[in-house]
C-alpha atoms as a PDB file:
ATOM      1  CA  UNK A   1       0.000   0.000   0.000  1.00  0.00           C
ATOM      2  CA  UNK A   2       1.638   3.297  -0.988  1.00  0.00           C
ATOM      3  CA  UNK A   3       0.957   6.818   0.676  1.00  0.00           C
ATOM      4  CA  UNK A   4      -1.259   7.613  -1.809  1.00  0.00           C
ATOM      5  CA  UNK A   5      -3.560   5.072  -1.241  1.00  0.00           C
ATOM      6  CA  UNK A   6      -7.003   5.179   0.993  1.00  0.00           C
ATOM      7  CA  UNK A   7      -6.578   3.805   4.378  1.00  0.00           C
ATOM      8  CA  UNK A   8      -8.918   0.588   4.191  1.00  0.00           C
ATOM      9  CA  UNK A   9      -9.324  -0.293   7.530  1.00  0.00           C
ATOM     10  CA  UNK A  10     -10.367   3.573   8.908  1.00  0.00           C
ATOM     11  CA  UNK A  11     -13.086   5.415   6.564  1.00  0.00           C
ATOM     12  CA  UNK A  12     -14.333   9.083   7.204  1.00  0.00           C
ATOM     13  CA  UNK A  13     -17.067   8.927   9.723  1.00  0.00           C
ATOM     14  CA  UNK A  14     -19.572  12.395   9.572  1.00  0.00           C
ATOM     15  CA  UNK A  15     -21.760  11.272  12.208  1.00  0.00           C
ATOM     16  CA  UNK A  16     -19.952  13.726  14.396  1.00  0.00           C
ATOM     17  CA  UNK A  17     -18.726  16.844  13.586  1.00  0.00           C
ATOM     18  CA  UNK A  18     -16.832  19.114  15.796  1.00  0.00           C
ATOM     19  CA  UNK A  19     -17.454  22.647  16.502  1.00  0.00           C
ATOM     20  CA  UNK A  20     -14.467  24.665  15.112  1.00  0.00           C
ATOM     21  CA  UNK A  21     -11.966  24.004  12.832  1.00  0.00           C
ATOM     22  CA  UNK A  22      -9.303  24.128  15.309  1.00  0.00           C
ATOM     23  CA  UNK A  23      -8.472  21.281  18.714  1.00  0.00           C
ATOM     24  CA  UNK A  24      -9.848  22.488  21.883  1.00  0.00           C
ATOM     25  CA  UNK A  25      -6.849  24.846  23.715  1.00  0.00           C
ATOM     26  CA  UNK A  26      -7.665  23.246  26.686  1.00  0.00           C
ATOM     27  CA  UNK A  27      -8.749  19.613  27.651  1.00  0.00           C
ATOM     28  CA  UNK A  28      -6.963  16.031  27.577  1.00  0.00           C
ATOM     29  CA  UNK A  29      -4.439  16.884  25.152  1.00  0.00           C
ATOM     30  CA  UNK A  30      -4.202  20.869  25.982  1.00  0.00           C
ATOM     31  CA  UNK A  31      -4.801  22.160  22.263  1.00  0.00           C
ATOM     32  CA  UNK A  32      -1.735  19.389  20.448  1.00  0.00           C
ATOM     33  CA  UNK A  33      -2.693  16.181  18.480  1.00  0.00           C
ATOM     34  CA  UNK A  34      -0.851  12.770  20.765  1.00  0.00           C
ATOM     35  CA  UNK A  35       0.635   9.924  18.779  1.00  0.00           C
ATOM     36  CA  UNK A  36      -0.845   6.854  19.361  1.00  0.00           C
ATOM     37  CA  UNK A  37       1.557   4.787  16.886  1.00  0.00           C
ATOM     38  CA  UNK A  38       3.825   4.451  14.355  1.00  0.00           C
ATOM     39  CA  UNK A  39       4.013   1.779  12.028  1.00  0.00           C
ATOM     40  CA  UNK A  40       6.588   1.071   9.000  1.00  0.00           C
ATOM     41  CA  UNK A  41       6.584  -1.272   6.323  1.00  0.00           C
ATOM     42  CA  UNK A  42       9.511  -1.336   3.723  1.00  0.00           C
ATOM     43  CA  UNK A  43      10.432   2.753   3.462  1.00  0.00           C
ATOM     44  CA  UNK A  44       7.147   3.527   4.309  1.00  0.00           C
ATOM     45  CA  UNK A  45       5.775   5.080   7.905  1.00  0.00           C
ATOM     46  CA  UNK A  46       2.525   5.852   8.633  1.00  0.00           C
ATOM     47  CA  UNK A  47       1.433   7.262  12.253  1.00  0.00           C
ATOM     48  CA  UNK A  48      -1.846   7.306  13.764  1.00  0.00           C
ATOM     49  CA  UNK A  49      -2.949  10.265  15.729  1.00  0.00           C
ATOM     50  CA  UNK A  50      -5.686  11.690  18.324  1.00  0.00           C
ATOM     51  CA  UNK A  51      -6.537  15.556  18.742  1.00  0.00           C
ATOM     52  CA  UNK A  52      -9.011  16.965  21.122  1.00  0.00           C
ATOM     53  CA  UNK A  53     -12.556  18.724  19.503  1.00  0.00           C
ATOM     54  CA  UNK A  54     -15.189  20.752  21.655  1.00  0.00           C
ATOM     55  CA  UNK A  55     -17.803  17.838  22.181  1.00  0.00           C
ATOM     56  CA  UNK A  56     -15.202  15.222  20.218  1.00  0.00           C
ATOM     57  CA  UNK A  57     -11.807  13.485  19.083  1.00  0.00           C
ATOM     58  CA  UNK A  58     -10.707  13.291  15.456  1.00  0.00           C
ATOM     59  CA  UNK A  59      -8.598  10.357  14.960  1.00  0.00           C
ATOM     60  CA  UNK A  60      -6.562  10.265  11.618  1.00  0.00           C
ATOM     61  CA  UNK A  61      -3.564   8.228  10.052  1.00  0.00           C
ATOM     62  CA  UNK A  62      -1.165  10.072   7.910  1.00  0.00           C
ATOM     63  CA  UNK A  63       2.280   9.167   5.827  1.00  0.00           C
ATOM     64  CA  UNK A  64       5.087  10.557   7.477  1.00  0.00           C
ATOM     65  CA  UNK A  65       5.244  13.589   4.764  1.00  0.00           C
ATOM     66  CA  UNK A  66       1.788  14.620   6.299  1.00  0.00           C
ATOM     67  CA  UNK A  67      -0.450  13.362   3.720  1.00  0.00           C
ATOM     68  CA  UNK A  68      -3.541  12.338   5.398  1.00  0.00           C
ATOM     69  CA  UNK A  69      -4.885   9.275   4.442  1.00  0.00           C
ATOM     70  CA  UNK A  70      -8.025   8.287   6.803  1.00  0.00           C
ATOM     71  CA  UNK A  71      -9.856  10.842   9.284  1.00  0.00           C
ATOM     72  CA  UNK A  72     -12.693   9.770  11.684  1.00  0.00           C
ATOM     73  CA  UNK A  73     -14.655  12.413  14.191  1.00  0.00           C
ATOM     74  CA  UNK A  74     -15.504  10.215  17.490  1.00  0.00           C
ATOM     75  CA  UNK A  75     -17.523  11.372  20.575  1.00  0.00           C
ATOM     76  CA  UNK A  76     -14.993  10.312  23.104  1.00  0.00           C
ATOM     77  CA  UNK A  77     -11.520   9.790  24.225  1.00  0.00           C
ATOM     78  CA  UNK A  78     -12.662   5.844  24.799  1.00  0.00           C
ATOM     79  CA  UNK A  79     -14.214   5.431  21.162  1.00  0.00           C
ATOM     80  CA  UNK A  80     -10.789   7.557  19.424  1.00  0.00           C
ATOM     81  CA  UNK A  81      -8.596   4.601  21.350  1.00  0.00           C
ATOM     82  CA  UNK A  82     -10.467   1.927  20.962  1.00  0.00           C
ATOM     83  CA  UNK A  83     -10.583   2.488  17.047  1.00  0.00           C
ATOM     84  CA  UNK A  84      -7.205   3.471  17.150  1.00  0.00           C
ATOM     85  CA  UNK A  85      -6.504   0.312  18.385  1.00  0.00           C
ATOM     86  CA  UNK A  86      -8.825  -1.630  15.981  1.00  0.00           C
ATOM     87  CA  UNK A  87      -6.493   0.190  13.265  1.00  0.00           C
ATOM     88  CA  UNK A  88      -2.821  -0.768  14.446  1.00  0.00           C
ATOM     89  CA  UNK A  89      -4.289  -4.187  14.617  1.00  0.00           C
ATOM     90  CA  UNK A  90      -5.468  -4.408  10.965  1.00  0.00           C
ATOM     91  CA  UNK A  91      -2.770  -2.507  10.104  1.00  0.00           C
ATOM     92  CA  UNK A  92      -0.405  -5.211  11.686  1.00  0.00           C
ATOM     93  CA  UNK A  93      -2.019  -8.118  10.149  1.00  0.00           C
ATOM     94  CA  UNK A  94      -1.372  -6.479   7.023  1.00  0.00           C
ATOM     95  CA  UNK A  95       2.202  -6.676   7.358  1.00  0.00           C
ATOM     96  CA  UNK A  96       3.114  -3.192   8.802  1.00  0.00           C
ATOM     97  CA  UNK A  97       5.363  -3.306  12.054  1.00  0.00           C
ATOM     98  CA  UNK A  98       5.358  -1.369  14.977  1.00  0.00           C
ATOM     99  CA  UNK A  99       7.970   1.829  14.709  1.00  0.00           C
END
């Protein structure tokens, strides 16, 4: 799977949308996205990542040059970890190693 491609295992999710366009300056994560992983296969990294919403948590994977290739809005810190976990375990089975 190259960069380019969609992330299969983590689709776009709508069903919650957060307030601004900005994480919360205040809360869990105190306004900054947290790594959750990083995974590599051949030359190619991809990390997964958590940032903090008013009233949500937008959990995305991205190539390590910043292209974003899956996003998902979830209503709590709970839902963004255990998806998050869901995803480094397909990812894994796919043949990607933990960073």
């Amino acid at each position: 799977m190259l960069c380019s491609e969609p992330d299969p295992i983590l689709q776009y999710n709508s069903g919650v949308q957060p307030e601004r366009t900005h994480p919360a300056s205040v809360g869990l994560f105190n306004g900054e996205a947290l790594t959750l992983w990083r995974l590599r296969r051949d030359t190619t990294r991809i990390s997964c990542f958590v940032a903090e919403w008013p009233g949500a948590f937008w959990l995305a994977v991205e190539c390590a040059g910043g292209e974003l290739l899956s996003s998902e809005t979830l209503p709590s810190a709970d839902a963004a970890l255990a998806r998050s976990e869901e995803a480094r375990s397909a990812w894994l089975r796919q043949g990607w190693v933990e960073e």
